[in-house]
Protein backbone atom coordinates (compact mmCIF):
# COMPACT_ATOMS: atom_id res chain seq x y z
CA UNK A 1 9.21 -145.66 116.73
CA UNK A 2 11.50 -147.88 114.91
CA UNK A 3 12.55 -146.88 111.40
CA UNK A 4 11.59 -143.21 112.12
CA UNK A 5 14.01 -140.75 112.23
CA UNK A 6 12.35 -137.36 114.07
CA UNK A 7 13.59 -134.25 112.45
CA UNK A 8 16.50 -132.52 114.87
CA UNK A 9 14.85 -131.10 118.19
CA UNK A 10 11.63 -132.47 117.72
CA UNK A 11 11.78 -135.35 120.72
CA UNK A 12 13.08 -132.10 122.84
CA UNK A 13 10.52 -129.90 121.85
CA UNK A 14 7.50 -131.91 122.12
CA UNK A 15 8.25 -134.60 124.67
CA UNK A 16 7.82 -132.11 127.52
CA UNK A 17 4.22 -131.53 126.61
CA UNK A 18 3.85 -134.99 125.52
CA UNK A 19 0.37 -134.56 123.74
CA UNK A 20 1.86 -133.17 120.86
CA UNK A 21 4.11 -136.22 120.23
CA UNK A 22 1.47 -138.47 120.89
CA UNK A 23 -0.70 -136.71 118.48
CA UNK A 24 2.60 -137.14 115.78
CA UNK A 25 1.98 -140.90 116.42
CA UNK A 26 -1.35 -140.88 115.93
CA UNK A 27 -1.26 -139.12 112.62
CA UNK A 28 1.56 -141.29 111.76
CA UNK A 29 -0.51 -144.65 111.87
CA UNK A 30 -3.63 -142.58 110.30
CA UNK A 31 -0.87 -142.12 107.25
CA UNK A 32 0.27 -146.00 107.88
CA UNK A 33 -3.62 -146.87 107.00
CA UNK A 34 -4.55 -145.01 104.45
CA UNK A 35 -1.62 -146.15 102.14
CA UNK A 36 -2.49 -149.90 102.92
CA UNK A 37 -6.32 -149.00 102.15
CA UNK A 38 -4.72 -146.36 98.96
CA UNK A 39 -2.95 -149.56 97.63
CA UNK A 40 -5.82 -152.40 98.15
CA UNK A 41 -8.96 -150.59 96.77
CA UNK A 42 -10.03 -152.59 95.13
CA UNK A 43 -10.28 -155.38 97.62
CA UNK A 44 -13.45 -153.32 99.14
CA UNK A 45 -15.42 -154.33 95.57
CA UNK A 46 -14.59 -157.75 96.09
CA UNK A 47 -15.99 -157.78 100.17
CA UNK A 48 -18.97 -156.17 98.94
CA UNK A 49 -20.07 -158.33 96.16
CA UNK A 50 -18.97 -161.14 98.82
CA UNK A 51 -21.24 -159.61 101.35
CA UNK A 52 -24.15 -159.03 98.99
CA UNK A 53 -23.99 -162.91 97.43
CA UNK A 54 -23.79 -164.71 100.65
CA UNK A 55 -25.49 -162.19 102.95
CA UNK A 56 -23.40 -163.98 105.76
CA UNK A 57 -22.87 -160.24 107.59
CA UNK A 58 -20.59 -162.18 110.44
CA UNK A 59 -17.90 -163.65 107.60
CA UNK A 60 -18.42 -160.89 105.89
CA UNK A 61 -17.05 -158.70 108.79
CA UNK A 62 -13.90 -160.92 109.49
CA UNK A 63 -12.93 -160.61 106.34
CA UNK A 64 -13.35 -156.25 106.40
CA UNK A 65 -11.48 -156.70 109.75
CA UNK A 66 -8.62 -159.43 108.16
CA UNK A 67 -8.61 -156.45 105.58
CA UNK A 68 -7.84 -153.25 107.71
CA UNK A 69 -5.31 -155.15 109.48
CA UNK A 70 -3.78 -156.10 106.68
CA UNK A 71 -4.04 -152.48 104.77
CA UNK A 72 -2.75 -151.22 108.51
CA UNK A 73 0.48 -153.23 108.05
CA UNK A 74 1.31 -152.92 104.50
CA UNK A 75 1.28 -149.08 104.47
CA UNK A 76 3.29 -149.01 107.46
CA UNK A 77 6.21 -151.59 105.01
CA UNK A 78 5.44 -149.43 102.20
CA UNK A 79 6.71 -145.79 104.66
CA UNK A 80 9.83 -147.87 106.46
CA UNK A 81 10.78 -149.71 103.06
CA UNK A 82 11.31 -146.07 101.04
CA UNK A 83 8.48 -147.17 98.48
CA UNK A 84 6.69 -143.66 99.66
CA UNK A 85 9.75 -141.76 98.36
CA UNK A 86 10.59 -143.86 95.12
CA UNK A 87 6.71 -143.10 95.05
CA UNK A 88 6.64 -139.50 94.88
CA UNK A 89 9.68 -139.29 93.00
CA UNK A 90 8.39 -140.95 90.33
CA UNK A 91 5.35 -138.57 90.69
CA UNK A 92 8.06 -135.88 90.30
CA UNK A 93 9.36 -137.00 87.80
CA UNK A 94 6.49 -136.09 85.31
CA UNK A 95 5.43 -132.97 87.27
CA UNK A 96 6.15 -129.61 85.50
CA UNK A 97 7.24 -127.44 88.16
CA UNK A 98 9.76 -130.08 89.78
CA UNK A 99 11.36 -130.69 86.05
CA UNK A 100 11.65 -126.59 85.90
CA UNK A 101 13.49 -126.74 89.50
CA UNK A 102 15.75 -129.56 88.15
CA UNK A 103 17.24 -127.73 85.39
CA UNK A 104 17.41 -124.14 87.31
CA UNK A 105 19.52 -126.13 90.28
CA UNK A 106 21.02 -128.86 87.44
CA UNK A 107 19.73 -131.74 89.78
């Protein structure tokens, strides 16, 4: 997996067994897709109201499909582009218990 770095020992541990790693992929892509869907919510308003105007189910469908795709691949930018971790740092930034840490280890 390209722009993945598995933690040390992991591709020794688990690629004997195989289903574990394949599972780690899996869960991987899960994470890829629900960031796109996360960050274009509010898309699914707009395909419904589409869907309920024009009660064309078929175009309506595409355009769901056109959307997963599209959710699929810009989660999976937004984990190998370090927007996840500028992300949750920002998130730690205002959280109470990471702002206690930083001035106990004078981060």
């Amino acid at each position: 997996m390209k722009g993945y770095k598995f933690p040390t020992g992991f591709k020794r541990k688990y690629s004997q067994e195989g289903v574990k790693l394949r599972w780690f992929k899996f869960h991987l892509w899960r994470a890829y897709f629900n960031c796109g869907i996360g960050l274009t919510q509010q898309i699914k308003y707009l395909i419904g109201f589409f869907g309920l105007s024009s009660l064309n189910v078929k175009l309506t469908l595409i355009i769901a499909g056109i959307w997963f795709i599209v959710a699929f691949f810009l989660g999976r930018w937004w984990y190998t582009s370090g927007m996840v971790i500028s992300q949750n740092e920002v998130g730690n930034k205002f959280n109470l218990f990471m702002q206690e840490m930083r001035k106990r280890k004078h981060i």
